[in-house]
C-alpha atoms as a PDB file:
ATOM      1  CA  UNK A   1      98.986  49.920  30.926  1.00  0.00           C
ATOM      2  CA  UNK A   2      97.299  46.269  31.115  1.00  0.00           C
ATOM      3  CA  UNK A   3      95.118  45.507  33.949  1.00  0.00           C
ATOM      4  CA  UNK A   4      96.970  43.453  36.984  1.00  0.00           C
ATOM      5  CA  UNK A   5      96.704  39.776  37.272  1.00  0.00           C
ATOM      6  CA  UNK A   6      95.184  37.630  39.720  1.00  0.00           C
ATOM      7  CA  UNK A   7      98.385  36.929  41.191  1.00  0.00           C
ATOM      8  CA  UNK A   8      99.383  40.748  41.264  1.00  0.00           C
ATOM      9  CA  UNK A   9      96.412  41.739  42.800  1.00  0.00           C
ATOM     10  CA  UNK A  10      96.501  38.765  45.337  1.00  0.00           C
ATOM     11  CA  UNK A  11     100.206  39.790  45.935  1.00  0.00           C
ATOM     12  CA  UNK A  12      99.326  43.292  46.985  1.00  0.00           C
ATOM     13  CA  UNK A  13      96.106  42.552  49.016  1.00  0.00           C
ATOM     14  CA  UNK A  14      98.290  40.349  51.187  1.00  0.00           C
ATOM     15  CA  UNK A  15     100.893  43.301  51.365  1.00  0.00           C
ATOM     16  CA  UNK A  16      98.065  45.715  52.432  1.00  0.00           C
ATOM     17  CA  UNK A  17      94.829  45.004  54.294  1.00  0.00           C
ATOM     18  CA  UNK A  18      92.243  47.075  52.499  1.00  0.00           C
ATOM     19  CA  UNK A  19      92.321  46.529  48.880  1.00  0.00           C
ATOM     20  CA  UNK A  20      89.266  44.551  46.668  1.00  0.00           C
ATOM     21  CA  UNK A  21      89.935  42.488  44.060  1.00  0.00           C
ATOM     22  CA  UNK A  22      89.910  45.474  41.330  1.00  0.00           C
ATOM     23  CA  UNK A  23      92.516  47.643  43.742  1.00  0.00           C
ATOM     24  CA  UNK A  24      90.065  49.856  44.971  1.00  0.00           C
ATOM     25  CA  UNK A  25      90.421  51.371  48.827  1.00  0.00           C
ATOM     26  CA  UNK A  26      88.092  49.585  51.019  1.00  0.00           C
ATOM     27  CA  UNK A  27      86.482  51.857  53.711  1.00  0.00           C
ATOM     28  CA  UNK A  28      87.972  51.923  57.089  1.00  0.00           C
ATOM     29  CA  UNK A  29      91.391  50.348  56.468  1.00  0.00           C
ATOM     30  CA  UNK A  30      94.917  52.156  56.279  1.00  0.00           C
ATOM     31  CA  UNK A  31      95.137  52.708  52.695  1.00  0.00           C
ATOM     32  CA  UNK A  32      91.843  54.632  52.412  1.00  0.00           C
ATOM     33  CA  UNK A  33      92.315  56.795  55.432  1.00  0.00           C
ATOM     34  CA  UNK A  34      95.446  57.528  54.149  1.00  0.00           C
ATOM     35  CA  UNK A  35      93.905  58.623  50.813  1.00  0.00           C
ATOM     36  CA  UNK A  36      91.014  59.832  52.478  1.00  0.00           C
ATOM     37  CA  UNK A  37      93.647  62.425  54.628  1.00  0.00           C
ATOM     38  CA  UNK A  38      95.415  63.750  51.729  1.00  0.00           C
ATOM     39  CA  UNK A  39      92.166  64.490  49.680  1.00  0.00           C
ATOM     40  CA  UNK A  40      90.867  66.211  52.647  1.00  0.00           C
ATOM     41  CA  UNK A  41      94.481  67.975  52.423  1.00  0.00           C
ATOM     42  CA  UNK A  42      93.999  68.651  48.921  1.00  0.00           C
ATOM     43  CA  UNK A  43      90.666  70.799  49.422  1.00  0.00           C
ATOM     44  CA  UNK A  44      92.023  72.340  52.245  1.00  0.00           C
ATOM     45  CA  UNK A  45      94.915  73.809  50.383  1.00  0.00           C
ATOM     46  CA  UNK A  46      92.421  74.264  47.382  1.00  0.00           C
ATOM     47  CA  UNK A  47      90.172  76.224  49.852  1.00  0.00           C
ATOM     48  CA  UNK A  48      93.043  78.749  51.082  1.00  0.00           C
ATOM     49  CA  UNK A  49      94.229  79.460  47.708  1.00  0.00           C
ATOM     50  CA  UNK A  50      90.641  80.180  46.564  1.00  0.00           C
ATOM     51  CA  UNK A  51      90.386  82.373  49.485  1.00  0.00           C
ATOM     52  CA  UNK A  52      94.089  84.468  48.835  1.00  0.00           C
ATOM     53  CA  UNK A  53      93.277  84.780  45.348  1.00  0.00           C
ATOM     54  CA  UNK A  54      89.614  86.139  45.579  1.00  0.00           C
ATOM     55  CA  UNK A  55      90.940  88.487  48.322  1.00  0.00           C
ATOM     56  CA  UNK A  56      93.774  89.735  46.507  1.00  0.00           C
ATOM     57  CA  UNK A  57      91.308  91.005  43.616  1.00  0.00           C
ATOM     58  CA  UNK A  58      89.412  92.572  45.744  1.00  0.00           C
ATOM     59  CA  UNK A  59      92.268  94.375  47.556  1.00  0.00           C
ATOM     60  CA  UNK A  60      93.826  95.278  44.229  1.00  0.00           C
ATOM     61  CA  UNK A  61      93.929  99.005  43.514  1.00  0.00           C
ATOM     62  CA  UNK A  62      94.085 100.861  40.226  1.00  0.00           C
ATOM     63  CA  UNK A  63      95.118 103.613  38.685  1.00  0.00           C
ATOM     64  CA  UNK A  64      94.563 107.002  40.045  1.00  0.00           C
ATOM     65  CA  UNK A  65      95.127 105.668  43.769  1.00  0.00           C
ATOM     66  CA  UNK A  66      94.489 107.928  46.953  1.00  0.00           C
ATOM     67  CA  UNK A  67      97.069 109.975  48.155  1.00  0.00           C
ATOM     68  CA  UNK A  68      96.312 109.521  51.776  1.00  0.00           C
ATOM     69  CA  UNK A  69      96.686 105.758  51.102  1.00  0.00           C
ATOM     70  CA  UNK A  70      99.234 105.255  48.638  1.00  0.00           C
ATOM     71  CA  UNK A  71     100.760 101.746  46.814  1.00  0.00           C
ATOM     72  CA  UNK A  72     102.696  99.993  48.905  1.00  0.00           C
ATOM     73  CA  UNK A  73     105.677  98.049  46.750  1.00  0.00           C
ATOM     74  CA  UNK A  74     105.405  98.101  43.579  1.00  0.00           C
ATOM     75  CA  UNK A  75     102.893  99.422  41.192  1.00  0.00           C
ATOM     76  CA  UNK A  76     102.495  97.280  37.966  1.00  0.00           C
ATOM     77  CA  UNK A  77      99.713  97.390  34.839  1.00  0.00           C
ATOM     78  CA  UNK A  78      97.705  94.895  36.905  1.00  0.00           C
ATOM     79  CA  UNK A  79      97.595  97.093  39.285  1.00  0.00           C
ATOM     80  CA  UNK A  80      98.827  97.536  43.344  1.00  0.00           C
ATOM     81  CA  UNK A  81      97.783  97.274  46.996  1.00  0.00           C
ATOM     82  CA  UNK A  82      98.761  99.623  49.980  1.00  0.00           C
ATOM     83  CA  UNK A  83      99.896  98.627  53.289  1.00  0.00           C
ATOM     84  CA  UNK A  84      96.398  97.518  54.249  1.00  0.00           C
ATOM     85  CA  UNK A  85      95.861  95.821  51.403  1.00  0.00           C
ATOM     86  CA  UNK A  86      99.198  93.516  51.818  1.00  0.00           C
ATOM     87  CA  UNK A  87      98.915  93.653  56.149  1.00  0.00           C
ATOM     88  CA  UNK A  88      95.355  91.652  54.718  1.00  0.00           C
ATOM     89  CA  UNK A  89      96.873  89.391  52.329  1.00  0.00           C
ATOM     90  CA  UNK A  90      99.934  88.002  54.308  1.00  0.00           C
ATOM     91  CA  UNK A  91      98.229  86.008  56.593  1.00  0.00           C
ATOM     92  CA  UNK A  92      96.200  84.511  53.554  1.00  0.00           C
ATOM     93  CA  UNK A  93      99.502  83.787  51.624  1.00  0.00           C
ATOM     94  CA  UNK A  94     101.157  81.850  54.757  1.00  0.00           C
ATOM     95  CA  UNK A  95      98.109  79.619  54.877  1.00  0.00           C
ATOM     96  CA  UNK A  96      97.519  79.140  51.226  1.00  0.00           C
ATOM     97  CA  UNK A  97     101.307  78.510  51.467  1.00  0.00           C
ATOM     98  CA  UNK A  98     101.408  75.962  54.755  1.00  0.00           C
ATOM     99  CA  UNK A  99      98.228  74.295  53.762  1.00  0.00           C
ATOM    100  CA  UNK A 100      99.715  73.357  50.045  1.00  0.00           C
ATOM    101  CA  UNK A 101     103.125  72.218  51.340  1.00  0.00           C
ATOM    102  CA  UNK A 102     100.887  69.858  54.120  1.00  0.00           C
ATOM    103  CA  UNK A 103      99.137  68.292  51.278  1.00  0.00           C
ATOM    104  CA  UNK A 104     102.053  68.041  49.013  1.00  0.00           C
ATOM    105  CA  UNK A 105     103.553  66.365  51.956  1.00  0.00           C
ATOM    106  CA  UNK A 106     100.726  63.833  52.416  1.00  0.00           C
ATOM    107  CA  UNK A 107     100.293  62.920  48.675  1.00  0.00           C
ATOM    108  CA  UNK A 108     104.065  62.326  48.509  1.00  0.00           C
ATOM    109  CA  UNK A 109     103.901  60.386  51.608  1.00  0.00           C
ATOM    110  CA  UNK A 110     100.686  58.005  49.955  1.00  0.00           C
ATOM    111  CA  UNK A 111     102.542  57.898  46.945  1.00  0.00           C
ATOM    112  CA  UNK A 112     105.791  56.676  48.047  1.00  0.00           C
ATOM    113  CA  UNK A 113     104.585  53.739  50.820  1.00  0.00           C
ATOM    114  CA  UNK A 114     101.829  53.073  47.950  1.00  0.00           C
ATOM    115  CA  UNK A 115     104.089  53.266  44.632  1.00  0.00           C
ATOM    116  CA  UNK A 116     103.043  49.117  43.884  1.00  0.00           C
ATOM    117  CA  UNK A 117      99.305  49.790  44.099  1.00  0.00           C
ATOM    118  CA  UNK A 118      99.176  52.674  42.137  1.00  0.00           C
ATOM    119  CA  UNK A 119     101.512  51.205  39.413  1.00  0.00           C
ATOM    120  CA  UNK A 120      99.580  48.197  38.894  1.00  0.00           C
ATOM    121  CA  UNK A 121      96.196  50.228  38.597  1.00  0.00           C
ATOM    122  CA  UNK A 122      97.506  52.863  35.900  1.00  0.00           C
ATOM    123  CA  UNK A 123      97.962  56.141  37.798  1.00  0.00           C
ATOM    124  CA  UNK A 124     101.396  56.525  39.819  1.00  0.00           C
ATOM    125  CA  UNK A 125     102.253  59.301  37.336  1.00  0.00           C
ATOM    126  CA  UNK A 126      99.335  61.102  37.829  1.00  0.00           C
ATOM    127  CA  UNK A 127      99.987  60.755  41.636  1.00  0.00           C
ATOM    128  CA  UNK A 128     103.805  62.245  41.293  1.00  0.00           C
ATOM    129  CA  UNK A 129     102.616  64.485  38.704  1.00  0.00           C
ATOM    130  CA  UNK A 130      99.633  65.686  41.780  1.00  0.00           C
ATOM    131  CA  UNK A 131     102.179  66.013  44.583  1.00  0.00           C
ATOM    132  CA  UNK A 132     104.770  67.341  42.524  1.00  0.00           C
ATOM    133  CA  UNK A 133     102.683  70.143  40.590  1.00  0.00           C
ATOM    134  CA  UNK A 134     101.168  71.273  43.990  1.00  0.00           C
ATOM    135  CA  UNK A 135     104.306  72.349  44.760  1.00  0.00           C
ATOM    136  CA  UNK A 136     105.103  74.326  41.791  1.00  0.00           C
ATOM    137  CA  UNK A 137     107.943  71.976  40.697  1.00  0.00           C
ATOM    138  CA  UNK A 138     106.880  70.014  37.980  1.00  0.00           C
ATOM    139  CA  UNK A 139     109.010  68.983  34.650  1.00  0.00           C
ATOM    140  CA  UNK A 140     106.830  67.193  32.556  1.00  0.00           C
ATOM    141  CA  UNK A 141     109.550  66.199  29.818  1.00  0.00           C
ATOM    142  CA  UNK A 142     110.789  63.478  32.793  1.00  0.00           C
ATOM    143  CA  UNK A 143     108.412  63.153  35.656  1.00  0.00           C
ATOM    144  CA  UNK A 144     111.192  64.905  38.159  1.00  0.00           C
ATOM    145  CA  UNK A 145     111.122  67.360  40.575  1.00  0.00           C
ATOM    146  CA  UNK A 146     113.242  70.428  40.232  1.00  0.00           C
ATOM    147  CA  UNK A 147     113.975  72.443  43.355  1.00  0.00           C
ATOM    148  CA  UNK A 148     112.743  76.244  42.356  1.00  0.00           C
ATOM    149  CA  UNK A 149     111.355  75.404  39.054  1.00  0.00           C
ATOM    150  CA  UNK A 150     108.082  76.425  38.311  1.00  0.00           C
END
């Protein structure tokens, strides 16, 4: 994509307070505590995942297992957890869970009242591509969102 004019850029500075002449977020205005909210978002979610997915290796079992504390569901090649193990891990999946649908939900919301902006500099499909992926429903052939699809 070719760099916005003058007049583009002048255009969208007077739509929204808080843009420099090269379309970057100036500190303190709307736009970049908006951004600013959904990349704090972003690590947050990052952050619980991280944290369910470190856990969940440790709580995995293998292969003999203890009789007094058998699998709980089912027992794969990967291995299992008992009751303990998953009373652990639930908690940790609803936050990894709640904290990635909050920051899908703010990075949809940026993108959408900021679709112009982020057209003109290059990377609106990178931002739907972001929101949408963090959801697991990302279909790269057309840059839509399929309900379920992973």
């Amino acid at each position: 994509m070719s760099k916005p004019t003058t007049i583009q850029v002048a255009e969208l500075q007077r739509k929204y307070t808080g843009l420099d002449d090269k379309l970057e977020y100036v500190a303190g205005h709307t736009i970049d505590n908006r951004y600013r909210a959904y990349k704090v978002a972003g690590l947050a979610a990052g952050t619980a995942s991280t944290t369910y997915k470190k856990t969940a290796d440790t709580l995995r079992q293998e292969r003999p297992y203890d009789p007094n504390n058998p699998a709980f569901g089912p027992v794969r090649a990967r291995g299992f957890y008992t009751r303990g193990g998953h009373q652990t891990l639930a908690p940790l999946a609803g936050t990894a869970s709640t904290t990635a649908e909050f920051y899908a939900d703010r990075r949809d919301s940026f993108n959408d009242r900021y679709q112009d902006v982020l057209e003109a500099k290059g990377n609106y499909k990178t931002h739907v591509y972001e929101a949408t992926n963090s959801r697991g429903t990302y279909d790269s052939t057309t840059l839509n969102s399929k309900p379920g699809s992973v």
